[in-house]
Protein backbone atom coordinates (compact mmCIF):
# COMPACT_ATOMS: atom_id res chain seq x y z
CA UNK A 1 -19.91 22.40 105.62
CA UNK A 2 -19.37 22.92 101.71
CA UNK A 3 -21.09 19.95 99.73
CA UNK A 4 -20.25 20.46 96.00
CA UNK A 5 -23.10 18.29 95.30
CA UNK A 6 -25.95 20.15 97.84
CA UNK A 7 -27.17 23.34 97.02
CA UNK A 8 -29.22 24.34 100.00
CA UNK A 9 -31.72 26.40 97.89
CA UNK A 10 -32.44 23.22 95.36
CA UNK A 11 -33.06 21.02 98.25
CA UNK A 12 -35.36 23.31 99.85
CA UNK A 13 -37.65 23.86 96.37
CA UNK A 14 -37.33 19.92 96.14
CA UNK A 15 -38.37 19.47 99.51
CA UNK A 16 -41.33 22.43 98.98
CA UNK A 17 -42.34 19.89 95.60
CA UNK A 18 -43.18 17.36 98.02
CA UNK A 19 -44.51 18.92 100.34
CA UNK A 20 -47.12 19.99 97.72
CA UNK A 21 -47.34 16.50 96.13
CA UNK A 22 -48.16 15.16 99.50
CA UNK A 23 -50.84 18.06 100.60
CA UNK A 24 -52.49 17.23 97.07
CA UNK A 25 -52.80 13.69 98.38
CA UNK A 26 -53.34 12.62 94.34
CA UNK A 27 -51.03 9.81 94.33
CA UNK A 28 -51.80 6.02 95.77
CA UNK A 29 -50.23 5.25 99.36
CA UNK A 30 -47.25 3.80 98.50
CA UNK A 31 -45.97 6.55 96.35
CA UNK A 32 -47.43 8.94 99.36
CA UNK A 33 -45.05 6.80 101.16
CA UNK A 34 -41.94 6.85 98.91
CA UNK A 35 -42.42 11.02 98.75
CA UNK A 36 -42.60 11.30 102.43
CA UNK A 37 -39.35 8.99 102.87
CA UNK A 38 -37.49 11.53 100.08
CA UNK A 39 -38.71 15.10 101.88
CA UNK A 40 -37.66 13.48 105.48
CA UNK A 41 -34.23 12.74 103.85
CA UNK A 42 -33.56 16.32 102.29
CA UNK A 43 -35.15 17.80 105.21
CA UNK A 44 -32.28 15.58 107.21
CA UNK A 45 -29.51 16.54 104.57
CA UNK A 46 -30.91 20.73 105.00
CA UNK A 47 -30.98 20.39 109.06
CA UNK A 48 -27.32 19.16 109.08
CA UNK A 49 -26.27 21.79 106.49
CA UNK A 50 -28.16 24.36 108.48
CA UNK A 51 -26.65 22.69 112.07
CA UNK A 52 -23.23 23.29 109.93
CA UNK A 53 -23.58 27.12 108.87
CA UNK A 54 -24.91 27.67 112.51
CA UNK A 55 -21.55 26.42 113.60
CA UNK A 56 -19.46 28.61 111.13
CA UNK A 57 -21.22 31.75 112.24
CA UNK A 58 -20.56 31.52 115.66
CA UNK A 59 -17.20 30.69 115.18
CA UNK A 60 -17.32 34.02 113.57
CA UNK A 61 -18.93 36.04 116.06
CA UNK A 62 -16.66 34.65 118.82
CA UNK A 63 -13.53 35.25 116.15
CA UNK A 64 -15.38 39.16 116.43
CA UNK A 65 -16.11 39.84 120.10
CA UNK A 66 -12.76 38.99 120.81
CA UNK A 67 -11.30 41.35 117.88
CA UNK A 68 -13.93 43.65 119.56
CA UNK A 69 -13.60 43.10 123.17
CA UNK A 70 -9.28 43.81 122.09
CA UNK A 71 -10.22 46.95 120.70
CA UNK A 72 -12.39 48.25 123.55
CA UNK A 73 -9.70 47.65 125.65
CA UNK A 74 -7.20 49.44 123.33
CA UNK A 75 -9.86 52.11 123.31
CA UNK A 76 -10.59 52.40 126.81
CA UNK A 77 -6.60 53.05 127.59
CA UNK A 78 -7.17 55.99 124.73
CA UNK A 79 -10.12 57.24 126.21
CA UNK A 80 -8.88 57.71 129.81
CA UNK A 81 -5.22 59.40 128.21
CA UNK A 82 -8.11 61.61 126.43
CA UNK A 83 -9.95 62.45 129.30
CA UNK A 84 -7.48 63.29 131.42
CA UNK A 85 -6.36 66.07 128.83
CA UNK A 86 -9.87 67.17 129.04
CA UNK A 87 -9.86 67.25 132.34
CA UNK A 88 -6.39 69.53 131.92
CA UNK A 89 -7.96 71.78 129.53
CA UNK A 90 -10.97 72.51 131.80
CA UNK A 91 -8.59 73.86 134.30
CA UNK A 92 -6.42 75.84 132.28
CA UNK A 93 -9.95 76.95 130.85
CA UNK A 94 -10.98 78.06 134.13
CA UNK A 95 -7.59 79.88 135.54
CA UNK A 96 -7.65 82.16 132.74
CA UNK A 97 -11.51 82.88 132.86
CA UNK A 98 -10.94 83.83 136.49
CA UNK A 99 -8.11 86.26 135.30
């Protein structure tokens, strides 16, 4: 994904230029033409680094629901120890409020 030549943010204000120069409409057709053929390339060159991080982060979210879904099984054999000493405690609770 890393491109020590592409900085994401550069292409985009590059990309923003053009799109500007071409809006304007100032320039004779076959510069309009040469512009055009530049923005469609960084917009390419963005899309694939965008495509790219897209990648990476789910990579990371799957990486973290299975970290997660681990613990919430780790937590769910904790939980039911826990509530079964709750459960213990009610009754005790109760035998010596009947007293």
């Amino acid at each position: 994904m890393k491109d020590d030549n592409f900085k994401f943010e550069e292409q985009i204000n590059i990309l923003e230029q053009i799109v500007a120069s071409l809006d304007e409409g100032e320039l004779p057709l076959d510069k309009l033409l040469e512009q055009y053929k530049e923005g469609m390339l960084v917009a390419k060159r963005c899309r694939q680094f965008l495509d790219s991080a897209q990648q990476v982060v789910t990579e990371i979210n799957k990486e973290t629901q299975t970290i997660t879904d681990e613990n919430d099984s780790d937590d769910d054999a904790d939980s039911s120890d826990s509530n079964e000493n709750t459960f213990d405690d009610e009754a005790r609770f109760d035998s010596i409020s009947e007293d």
